[in-house]
C-alpha atoms as a PDB file:
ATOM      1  CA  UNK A   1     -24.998  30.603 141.584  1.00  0.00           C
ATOM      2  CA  UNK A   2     -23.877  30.329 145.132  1.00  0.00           C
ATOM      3  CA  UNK A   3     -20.030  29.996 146.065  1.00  0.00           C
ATOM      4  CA  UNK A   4     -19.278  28.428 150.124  1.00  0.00           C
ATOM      5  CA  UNK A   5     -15.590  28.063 150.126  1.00  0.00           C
ATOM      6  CA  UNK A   6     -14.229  26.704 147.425  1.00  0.00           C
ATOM      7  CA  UNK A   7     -17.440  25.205 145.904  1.00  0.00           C
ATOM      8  CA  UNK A   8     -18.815  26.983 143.455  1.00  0.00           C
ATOM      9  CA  UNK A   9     -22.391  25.886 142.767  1.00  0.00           C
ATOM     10  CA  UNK A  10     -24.973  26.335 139.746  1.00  0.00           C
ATOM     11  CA  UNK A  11     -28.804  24.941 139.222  1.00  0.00           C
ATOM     12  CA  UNK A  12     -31.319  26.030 142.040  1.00  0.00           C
ATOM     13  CA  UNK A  13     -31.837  22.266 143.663  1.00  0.00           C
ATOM     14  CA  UNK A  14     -28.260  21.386 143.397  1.00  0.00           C
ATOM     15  CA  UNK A  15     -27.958  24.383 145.509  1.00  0.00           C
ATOM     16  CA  UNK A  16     -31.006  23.808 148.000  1.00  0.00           C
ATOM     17  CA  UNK A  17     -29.470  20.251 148.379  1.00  0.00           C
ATOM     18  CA  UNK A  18     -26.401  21.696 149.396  1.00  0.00           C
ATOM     19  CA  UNK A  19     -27.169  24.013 152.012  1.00  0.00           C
ATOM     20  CA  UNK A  20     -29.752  21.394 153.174  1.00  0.00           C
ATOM     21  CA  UNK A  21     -26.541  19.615 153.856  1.00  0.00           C
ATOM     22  CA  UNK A  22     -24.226  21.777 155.017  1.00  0.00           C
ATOM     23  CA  UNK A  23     -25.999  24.503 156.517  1.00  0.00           C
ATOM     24  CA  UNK A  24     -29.617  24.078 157.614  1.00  0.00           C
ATOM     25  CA  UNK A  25     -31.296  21.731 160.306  1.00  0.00           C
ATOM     26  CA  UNK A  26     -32.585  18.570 159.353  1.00  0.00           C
ATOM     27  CA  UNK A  27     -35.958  18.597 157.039  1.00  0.00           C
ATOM     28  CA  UNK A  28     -35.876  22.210 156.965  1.00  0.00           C
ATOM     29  CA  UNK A  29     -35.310  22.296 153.429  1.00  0.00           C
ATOM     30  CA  UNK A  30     -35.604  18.940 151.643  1.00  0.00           C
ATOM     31  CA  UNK A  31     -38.124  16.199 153.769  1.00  0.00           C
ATOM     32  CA  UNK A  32     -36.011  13.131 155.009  1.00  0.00           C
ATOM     33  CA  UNK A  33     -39.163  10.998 154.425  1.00  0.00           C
ATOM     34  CA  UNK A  34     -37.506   9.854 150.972  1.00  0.00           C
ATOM     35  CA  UNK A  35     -41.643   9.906 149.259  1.00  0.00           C
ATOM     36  CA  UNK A  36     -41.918  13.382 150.503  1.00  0.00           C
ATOM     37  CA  UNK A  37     -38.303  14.578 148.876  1.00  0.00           C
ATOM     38  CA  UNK A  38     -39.454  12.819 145.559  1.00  0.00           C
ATOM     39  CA  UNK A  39     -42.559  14.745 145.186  1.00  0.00           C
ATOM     40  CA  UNK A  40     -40.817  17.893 146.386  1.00  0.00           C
ATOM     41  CA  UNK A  41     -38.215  17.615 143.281  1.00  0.00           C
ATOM     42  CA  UNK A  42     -40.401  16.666 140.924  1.00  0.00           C
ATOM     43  CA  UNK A  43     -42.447  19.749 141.885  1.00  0.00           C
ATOM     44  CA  UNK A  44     -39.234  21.877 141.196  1.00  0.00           C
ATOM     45  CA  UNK A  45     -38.629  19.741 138.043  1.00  0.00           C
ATOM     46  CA  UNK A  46     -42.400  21.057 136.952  1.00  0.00           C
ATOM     47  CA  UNK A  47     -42.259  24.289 137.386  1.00  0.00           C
ATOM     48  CA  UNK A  48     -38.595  24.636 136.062  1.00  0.00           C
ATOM     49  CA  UNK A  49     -39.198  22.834 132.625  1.00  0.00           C
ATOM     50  CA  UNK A  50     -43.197  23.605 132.385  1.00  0.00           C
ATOM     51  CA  UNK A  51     -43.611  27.246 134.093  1.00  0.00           C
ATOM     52  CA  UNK A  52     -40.415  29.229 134.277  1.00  0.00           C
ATOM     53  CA  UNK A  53     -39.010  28.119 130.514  1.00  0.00           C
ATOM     54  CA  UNK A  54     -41.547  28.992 128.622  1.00  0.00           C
ATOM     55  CA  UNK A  55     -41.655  32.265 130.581  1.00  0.00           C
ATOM     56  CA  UNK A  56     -38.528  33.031 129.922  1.00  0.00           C
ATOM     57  CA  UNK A  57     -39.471  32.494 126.285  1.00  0.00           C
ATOM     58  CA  UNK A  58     -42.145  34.915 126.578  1.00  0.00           C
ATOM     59  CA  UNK A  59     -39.874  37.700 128.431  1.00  0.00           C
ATOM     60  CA  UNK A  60     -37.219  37.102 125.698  1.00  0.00           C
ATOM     61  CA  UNK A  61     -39.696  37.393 122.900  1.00  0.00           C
ATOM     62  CA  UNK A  62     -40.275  41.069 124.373  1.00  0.00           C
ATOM     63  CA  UNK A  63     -37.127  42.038 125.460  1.00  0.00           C
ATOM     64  CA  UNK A  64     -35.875  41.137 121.601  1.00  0.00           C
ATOM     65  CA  UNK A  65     -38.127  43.459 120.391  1.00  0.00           C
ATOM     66  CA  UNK A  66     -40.563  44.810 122.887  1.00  0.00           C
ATOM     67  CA  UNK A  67     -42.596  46.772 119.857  1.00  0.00           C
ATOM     68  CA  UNK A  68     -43.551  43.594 117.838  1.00  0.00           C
ATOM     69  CA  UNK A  69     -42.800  40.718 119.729  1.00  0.00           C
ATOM     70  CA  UNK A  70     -43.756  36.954 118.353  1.00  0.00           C
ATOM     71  CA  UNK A  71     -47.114  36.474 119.141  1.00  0.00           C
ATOM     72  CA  UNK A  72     -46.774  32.841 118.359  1.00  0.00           C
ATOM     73  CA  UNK A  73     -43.909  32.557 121.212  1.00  0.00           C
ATOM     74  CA  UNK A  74     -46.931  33.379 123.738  1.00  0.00           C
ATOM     75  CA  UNK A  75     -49.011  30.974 122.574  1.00  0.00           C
ATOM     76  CA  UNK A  76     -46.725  28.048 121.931  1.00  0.00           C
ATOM     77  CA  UNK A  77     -45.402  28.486 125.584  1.00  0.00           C
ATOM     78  CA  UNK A  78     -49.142  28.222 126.966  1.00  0.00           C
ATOM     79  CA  UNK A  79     -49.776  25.215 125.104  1.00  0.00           C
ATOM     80  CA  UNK A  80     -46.448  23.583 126.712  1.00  0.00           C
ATOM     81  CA  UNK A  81     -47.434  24.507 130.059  1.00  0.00           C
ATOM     82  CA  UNK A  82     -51.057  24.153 130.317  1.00  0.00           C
ATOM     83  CA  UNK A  83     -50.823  20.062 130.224  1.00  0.00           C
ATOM     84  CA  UNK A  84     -48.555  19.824 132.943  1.00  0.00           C
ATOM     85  CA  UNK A  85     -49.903  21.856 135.112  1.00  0.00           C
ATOM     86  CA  UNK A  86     -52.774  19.244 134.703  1.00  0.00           C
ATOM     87  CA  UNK A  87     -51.032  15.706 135.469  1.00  0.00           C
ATOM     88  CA  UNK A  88     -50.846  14.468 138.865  1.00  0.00           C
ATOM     89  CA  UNK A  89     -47.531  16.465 141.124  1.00  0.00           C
ATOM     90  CA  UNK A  90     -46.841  13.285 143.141  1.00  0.00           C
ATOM     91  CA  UNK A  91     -45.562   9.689 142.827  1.00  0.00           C
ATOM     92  CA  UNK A  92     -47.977   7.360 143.870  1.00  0.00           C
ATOM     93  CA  UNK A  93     -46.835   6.503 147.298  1.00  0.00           C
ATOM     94  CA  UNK A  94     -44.746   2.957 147.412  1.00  0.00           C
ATOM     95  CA  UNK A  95     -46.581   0.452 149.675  1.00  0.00           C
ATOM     96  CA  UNK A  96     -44.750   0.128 153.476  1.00  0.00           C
ATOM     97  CA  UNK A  97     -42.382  -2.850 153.515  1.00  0.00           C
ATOM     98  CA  UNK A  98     -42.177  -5.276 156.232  1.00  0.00           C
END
């Protein structure tokens, strides 16, 4: 969560597209080529719905009950993740227009 003013701001590219607004120098944060920017967010997109969440299934499994936690959590989250992390990161590029 990041509050500047009287913005209050939730969701972690929301708030690196802010400050890449507001507060940083150009392309520091987000690329202004516009192919670049895509593949960056749909790298965060990845890891967000494919890596971290079913982490944080795994870490709540444990933190539920730390003794006996569901084995079965573990593995269904490595069978979510494992094909994404397989498929191509990047947009094909789109051809230069003239």
């Amino acid at each position: 969560m990041l509050r500047d003013g009287e913005n209050l701001l939730f969701e972690a590219m929301t708030i690196i597209e802010y400050i890449s607004h507001h507060h940083a120098a150009a392309d520091m944060l987000i690329p202004s080529d516009a192919d670049a920017a895509i593949g960056m967010r749909m790298l965060d997109r990845m890891f967000g719905n494919y890596v971290m969440e079913p982490m944080a299934d795994v870490v709540s499994e444990h933190l539920h009950d730390s003794e006996y936690p569901d084995r079965g959590a573990d593995s269904r989250s490595r069978r979510q993740a494992g094909p994404a992390l397989y498929r191509p990161c990047f947009p094909p590029r789109a051809p230069d227009r003239d």
